[in-house]
PDB file of N, CA and C in Angstrom:
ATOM      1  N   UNK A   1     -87.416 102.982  41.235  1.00  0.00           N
ATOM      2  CA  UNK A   1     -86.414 103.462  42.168  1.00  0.00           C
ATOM      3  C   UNK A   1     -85.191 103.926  41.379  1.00  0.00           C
ATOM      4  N   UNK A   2     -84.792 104.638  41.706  1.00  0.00           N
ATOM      5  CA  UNK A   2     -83.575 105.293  41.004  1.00  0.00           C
ATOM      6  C   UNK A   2     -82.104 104.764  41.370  1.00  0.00           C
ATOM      7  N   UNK A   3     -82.297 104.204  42.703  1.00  0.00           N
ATOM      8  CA  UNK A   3     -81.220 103.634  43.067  1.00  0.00           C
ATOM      9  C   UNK A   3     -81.100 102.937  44.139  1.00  0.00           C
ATOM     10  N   UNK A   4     -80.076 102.428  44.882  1.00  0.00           N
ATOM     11  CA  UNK A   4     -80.148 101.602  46.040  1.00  0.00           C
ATOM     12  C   UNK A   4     -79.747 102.312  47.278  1.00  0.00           C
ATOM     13  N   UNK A   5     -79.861 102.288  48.851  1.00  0.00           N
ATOM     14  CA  UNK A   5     -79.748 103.115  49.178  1.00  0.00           C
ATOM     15  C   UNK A   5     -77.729 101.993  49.515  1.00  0.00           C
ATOM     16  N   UNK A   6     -77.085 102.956  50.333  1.00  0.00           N
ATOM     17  CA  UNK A   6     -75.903 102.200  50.667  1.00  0.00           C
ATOM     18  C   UNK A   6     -75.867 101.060  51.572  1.00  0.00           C
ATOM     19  N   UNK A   7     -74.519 100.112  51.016  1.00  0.00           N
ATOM     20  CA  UNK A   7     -74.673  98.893  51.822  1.00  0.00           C
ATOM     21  C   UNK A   7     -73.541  99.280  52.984  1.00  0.00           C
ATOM     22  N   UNK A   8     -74.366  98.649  54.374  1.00  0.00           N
ATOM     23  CA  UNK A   8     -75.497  97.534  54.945  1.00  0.00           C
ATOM     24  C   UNK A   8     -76.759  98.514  54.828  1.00  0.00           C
ATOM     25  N   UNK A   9     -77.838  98.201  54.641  1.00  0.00           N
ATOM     26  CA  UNK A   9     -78.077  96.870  54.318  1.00  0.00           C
ATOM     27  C   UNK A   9     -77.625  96.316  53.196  1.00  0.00           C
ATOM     28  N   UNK A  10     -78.045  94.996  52.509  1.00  0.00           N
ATOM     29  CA  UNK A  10     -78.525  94.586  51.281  1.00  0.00           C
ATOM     30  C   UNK A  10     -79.690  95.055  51.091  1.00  0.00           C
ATOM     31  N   UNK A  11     -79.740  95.118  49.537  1.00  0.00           N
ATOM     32  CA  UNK A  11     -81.043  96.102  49.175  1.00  0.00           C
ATOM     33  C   UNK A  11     -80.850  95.481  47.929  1.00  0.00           C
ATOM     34  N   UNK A  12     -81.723  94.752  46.862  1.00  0.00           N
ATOM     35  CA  UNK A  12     -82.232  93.988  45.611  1.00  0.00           C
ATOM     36  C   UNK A  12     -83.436  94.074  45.282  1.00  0.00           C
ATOM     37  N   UNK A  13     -84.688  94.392  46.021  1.00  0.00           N
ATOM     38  CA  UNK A  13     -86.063  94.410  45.987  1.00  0.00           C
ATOM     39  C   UNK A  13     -86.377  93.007  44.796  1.00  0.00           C
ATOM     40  N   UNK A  14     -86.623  93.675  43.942  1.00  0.00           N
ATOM     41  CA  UNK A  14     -86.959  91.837  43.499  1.00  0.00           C
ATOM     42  C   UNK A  14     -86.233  91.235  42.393  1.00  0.00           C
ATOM     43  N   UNK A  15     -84.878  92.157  42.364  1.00  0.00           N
ATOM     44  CA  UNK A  15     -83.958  91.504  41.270  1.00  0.00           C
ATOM     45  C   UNK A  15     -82.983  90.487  41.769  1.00  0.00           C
ATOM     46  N   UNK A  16     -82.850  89.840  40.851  1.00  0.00           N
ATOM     47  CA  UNK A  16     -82.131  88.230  41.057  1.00  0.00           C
ATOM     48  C   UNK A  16     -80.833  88.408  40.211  1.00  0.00           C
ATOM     49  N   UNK A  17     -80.575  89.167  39.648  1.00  0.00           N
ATOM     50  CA  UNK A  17     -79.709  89.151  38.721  1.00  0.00           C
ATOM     51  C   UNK A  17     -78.878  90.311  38.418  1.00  0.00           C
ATOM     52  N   UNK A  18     -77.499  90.516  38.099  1.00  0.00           N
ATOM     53  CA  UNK A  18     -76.812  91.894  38.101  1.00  0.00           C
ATOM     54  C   UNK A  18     -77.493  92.711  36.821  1.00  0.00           C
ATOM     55  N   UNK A  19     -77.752  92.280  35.949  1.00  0.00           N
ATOM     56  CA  UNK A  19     -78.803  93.392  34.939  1.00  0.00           C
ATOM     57  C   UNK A  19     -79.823  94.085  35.811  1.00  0.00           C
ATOM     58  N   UNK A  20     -80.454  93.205  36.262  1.00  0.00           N
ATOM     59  CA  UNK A  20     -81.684  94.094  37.053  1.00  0.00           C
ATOM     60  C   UNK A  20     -81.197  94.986  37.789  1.00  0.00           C
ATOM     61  N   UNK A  21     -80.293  95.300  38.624  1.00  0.00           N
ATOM     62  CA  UNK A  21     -79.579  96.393  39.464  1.00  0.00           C
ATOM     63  C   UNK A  21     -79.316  97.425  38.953  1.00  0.00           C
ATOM     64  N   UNK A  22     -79.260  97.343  37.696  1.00  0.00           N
ATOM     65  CA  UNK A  22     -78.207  98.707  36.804  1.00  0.00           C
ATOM     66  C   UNK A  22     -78.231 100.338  37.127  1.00  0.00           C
ATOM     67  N   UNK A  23     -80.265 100.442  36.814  1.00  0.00           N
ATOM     68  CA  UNK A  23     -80.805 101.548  37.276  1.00  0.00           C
ATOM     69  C   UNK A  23     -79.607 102.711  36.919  1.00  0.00           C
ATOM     70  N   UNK A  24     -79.162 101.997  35.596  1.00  0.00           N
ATOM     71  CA  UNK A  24     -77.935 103.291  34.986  1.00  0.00           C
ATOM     72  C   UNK A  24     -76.770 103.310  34.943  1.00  0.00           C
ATOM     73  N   UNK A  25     -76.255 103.241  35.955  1.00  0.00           N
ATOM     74  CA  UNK A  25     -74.942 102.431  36.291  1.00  0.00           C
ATOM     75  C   UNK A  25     -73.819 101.325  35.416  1.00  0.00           C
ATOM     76  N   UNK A  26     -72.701 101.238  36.193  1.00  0.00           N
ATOM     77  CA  UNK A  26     -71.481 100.209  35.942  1.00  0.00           C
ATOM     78  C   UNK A  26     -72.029  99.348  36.417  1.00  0.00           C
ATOM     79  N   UNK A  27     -71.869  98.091  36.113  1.00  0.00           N
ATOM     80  CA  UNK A  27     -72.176  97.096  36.942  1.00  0.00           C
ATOM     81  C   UNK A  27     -71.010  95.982  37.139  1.00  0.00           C
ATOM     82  N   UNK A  28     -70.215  95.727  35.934  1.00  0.00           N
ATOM     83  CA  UNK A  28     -68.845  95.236  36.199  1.00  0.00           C
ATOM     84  C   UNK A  28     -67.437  95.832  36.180  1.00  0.00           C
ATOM     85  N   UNK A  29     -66.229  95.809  36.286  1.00  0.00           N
ATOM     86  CA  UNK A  29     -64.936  96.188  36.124  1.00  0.00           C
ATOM     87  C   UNK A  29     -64.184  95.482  35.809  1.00  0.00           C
ATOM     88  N   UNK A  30     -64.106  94.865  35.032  1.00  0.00           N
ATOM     89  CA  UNK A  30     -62.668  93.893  34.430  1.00  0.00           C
ATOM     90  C   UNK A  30     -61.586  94.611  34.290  1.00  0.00           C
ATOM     91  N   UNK A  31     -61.370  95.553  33.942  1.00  0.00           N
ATOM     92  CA  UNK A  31     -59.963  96.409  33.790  1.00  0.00           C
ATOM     93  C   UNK A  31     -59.325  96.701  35.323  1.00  0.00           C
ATOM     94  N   UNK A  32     -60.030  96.057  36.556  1.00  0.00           N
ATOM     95  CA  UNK A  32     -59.367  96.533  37.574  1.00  0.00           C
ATOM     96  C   UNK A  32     -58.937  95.007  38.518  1.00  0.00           C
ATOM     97  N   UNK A  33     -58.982  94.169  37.370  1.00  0.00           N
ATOM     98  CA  UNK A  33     -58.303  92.761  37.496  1.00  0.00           C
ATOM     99  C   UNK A  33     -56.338  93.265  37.641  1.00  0.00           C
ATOM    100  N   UNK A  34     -56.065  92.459  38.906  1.00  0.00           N
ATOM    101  CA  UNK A  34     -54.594  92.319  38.672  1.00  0.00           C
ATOM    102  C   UNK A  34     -54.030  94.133  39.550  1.00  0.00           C
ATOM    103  N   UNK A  35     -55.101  95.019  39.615  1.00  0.00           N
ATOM    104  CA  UNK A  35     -55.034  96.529  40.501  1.00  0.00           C
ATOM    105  C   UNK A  35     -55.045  96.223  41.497  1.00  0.00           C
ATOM    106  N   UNK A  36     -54.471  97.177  42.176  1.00  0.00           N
ATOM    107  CA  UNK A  36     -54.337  97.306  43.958  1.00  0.00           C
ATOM    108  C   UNK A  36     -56.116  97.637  44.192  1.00  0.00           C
ATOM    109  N   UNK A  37     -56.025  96.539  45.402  1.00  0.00           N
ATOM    110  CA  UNK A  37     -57.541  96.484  45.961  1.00  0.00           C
ATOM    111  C   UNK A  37     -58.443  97.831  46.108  1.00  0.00           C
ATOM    112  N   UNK A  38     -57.652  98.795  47.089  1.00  0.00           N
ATOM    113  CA  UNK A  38     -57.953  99.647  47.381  1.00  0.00           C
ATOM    114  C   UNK A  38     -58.459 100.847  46.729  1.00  0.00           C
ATOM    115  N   UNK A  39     -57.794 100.728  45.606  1.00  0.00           N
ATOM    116  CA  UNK A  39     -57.631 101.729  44.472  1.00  0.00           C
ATOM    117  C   UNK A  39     -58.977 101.356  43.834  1.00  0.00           C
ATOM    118  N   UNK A  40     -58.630  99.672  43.717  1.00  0.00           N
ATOM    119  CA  UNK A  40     -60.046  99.246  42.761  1.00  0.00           C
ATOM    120  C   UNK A  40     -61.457 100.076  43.714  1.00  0.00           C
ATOM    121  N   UNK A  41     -61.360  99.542  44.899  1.00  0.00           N
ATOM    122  CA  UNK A  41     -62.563  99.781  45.707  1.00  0.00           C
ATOM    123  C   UNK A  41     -63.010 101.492  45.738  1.00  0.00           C
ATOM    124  N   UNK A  42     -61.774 102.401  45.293  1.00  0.00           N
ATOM    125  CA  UNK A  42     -62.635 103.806  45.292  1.00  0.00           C
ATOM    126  C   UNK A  42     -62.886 104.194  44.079  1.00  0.00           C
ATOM    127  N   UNK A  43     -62.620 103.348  42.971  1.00  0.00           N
ATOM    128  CA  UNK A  43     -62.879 103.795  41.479  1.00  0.00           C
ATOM    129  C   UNK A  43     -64.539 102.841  41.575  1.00  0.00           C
ATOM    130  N   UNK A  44     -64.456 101.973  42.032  1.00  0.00           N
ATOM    131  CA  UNK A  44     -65.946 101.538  41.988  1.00  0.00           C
ATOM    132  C   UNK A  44     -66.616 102.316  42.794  1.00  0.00           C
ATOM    133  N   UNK A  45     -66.930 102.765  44.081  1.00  0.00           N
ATOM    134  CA  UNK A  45     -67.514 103.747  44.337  1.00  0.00           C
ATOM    135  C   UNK A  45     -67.767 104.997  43.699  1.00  0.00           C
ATOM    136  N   UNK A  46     -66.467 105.238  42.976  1.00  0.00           N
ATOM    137  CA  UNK A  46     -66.500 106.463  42.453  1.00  0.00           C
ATOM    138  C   UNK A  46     -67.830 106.609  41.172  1.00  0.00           C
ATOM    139  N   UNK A  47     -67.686 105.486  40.428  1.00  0.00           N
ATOM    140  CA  UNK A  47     -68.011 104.827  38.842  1.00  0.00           C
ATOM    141  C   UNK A  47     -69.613 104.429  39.345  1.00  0.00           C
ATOM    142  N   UNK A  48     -70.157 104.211  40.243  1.00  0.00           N
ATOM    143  CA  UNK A  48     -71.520 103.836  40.525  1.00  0.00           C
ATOM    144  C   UNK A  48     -71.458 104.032  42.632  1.00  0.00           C
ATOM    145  N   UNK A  49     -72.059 105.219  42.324  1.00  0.00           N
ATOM    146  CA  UNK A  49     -71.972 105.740  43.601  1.00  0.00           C
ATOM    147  C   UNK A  49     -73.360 104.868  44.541  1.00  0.00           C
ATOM    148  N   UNK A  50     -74.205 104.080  43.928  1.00  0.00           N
ATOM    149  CA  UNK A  50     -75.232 103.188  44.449  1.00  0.00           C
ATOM    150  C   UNK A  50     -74.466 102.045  44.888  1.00  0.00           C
ATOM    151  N   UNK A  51     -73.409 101.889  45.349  1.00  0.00           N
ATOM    152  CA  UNK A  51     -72.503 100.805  45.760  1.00  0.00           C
ATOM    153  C   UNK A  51     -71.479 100.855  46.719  1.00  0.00           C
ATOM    154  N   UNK A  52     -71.245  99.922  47.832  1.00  0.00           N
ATOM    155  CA  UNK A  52     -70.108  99.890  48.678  1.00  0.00           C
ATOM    156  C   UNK A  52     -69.448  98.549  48.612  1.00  0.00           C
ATOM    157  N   UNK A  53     -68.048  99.207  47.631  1.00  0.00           N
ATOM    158  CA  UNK A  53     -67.193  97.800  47.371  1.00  0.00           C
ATOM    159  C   UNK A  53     -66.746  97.642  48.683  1.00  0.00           C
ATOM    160  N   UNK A  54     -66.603  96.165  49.019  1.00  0.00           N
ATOM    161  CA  UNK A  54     -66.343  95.728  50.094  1.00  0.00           C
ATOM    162  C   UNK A  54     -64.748  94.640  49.651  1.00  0.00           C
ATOM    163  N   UNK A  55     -63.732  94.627  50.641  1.00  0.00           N
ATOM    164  CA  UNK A  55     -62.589  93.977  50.182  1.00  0.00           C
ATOM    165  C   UNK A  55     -62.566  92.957  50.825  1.00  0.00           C
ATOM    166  N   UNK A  56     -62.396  91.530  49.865  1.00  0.00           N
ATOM    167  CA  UNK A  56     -62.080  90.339  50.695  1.00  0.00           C
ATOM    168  C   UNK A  56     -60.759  89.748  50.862  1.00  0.00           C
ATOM    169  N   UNK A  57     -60.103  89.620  51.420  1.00  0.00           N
ATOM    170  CA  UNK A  57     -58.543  88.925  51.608  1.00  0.00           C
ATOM    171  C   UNK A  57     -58.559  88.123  51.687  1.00  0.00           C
ATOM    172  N   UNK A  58     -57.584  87.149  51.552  1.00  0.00           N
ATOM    173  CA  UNK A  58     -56.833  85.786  51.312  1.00  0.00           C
ATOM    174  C   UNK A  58     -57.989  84.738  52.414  1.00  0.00           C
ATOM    175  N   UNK A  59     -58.898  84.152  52.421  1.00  0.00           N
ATOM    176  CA  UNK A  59     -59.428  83.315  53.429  1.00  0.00           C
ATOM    177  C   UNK A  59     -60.720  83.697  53.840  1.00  0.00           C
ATOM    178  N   UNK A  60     -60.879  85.014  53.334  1.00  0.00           N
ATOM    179  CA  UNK A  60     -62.071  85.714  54.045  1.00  0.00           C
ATOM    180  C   UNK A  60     -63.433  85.432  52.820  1.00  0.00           C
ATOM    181  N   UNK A  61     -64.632  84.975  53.221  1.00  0.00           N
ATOM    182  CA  UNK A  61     -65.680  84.885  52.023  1.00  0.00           C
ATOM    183  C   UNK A  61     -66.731  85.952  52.819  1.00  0.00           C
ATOM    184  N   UNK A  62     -67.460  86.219  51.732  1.00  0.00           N
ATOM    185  CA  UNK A  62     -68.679  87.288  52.072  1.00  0.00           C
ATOM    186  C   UNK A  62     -69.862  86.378  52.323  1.00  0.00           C
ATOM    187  N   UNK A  63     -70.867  87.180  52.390  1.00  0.00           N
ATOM    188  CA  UNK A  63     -72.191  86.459  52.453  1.00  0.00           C
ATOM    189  C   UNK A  63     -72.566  86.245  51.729  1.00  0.00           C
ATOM    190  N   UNK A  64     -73.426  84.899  51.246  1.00  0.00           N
ATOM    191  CA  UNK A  64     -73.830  84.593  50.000  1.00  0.00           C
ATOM    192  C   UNK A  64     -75.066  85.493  49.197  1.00  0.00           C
ATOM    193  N   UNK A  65     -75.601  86.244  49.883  1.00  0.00           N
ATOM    194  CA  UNK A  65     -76.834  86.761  49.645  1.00  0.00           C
ATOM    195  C   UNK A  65     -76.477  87.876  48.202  1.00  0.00           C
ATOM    196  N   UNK A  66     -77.593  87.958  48.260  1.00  0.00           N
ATOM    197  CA  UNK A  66     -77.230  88.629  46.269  1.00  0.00           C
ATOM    198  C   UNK A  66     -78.079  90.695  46.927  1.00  0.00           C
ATOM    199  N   UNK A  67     -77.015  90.994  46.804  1.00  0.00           N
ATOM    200  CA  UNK A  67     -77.248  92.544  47.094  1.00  0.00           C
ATOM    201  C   UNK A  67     -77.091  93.126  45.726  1.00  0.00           C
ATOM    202  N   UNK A  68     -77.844  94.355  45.290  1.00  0.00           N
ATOM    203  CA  UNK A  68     -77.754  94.928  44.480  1.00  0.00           C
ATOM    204  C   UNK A  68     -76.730  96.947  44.693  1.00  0.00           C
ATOM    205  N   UNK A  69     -76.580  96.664  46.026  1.00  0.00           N
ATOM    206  CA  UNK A  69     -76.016  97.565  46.954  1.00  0.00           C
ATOM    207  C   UNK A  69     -74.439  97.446  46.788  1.00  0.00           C
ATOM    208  N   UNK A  70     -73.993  95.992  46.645  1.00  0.00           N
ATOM    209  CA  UNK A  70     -72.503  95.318  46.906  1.00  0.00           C
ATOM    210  C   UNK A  70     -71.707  94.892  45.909  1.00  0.00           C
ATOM    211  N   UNK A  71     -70.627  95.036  46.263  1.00  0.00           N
ATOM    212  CA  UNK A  71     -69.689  94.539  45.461  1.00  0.00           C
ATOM    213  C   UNK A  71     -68.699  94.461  46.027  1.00  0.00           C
ATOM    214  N   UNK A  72     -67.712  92.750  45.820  1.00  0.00           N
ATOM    215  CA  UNK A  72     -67.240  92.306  46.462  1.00  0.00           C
ATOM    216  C   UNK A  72     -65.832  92.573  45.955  1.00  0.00           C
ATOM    217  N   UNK A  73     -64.658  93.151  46.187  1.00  0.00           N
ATOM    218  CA  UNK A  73     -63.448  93.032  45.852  1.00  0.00           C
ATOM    219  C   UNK A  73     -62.266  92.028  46.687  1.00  0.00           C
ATOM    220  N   UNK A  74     -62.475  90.574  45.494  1.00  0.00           N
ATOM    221  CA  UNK A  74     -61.311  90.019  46.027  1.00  0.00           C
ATOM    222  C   UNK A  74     -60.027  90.008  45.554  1.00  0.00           C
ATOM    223  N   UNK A  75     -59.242  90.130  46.650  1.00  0.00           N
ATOM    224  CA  UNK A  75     -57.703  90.522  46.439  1.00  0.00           C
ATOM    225  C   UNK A  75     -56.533  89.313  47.086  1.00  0.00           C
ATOM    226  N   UNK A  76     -55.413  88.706  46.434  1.00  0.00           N
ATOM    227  CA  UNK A  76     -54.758  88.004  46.738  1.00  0.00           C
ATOM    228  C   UNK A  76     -53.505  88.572  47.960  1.00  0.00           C
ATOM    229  N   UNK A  77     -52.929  87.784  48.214  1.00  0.00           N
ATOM    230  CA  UNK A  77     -51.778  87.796  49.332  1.00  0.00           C
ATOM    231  C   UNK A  77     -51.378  89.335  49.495  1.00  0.00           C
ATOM    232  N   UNK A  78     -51.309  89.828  47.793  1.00  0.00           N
ATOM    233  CA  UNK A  78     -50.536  91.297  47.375  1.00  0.00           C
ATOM    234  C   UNK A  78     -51.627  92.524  47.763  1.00  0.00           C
ATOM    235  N   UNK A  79     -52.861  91.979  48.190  1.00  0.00           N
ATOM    236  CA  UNK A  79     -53.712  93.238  47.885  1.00  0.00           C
ATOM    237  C   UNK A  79     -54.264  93.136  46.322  1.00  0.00           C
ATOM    238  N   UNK A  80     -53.874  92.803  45.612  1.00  0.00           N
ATOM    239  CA  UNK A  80     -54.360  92.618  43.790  1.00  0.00           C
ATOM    240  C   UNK A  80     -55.623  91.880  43.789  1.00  0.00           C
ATOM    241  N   UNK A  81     -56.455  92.804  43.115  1.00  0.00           N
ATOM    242  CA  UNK A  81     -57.691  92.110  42.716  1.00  0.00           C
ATOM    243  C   UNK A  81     -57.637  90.696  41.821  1.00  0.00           C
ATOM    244  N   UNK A  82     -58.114  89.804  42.262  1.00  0.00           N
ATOM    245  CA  UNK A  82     -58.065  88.228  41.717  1.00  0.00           C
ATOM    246  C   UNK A  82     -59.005  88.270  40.452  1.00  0.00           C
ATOM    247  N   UNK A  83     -60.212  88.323  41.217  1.00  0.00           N
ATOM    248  CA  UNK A  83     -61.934  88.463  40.233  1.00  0.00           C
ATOM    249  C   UNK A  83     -62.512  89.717  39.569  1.00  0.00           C
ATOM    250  N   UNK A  84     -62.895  89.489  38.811  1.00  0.00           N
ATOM    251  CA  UNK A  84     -64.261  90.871  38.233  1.00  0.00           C
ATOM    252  C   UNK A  84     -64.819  91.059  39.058  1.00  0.00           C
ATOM    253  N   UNK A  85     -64.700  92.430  39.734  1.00  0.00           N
ATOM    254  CA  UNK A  85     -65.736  92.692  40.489  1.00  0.00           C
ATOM    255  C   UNK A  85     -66.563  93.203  40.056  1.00  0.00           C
ATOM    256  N   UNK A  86     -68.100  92.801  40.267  1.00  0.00           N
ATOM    257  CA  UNK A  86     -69.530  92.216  40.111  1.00  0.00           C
ATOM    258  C   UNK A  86     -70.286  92.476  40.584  1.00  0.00           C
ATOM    259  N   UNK A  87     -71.213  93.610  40.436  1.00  0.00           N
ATOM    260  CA  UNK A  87     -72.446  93.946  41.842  1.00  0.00           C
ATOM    261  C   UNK A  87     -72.992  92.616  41.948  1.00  0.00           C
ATOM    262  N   UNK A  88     -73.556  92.622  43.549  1.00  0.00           N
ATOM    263  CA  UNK A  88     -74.259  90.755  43.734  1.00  0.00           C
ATOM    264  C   UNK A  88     -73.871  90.495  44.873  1.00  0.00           C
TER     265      UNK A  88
END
């Protein structure tokens, strides 16, 4: 497969792990630690178009399920990304 189609759904077929997803691609962003959420969330789309960063705010958790489709951007009080966002 060349790629995933966009999330929703989740889509992983039988990878367990963010290597297996790559299919070419970014798969992490550390440099967008401490960036405005938003910003982060269209440079990751932009950077691996097999992905829909999704933004979490102060209280809010995602689903635990491991998507190869997703990526989670969490952001503190400010909007600022907290974590590496991580396909998974």
């Amino acid at each position: 497969m060349s790629g995933w189609p966009r999330y929703p759904p989740c889509a992983s077929g039988t990878c367990t792990d963010v290597v297996c997803c790559a299919h070419g691609h970014k798969l992490r962003w550390p440099e967008l630690l401490g960036k405005n959420g938003e910003a982060a969330k269209a440079t990751i789309e932009k950077e691996n178009p097999a992905v829909t960063a999704e933004i979490l705010t102060p209280g809010r958790v995602g689903p635990p399920n491991f998507c190869c489709n997703r990526v989670f951007v969490i952001v503190d009080t400010h909007g600022n990304v907290t974590n590496i966002p991580t396909i998974g």
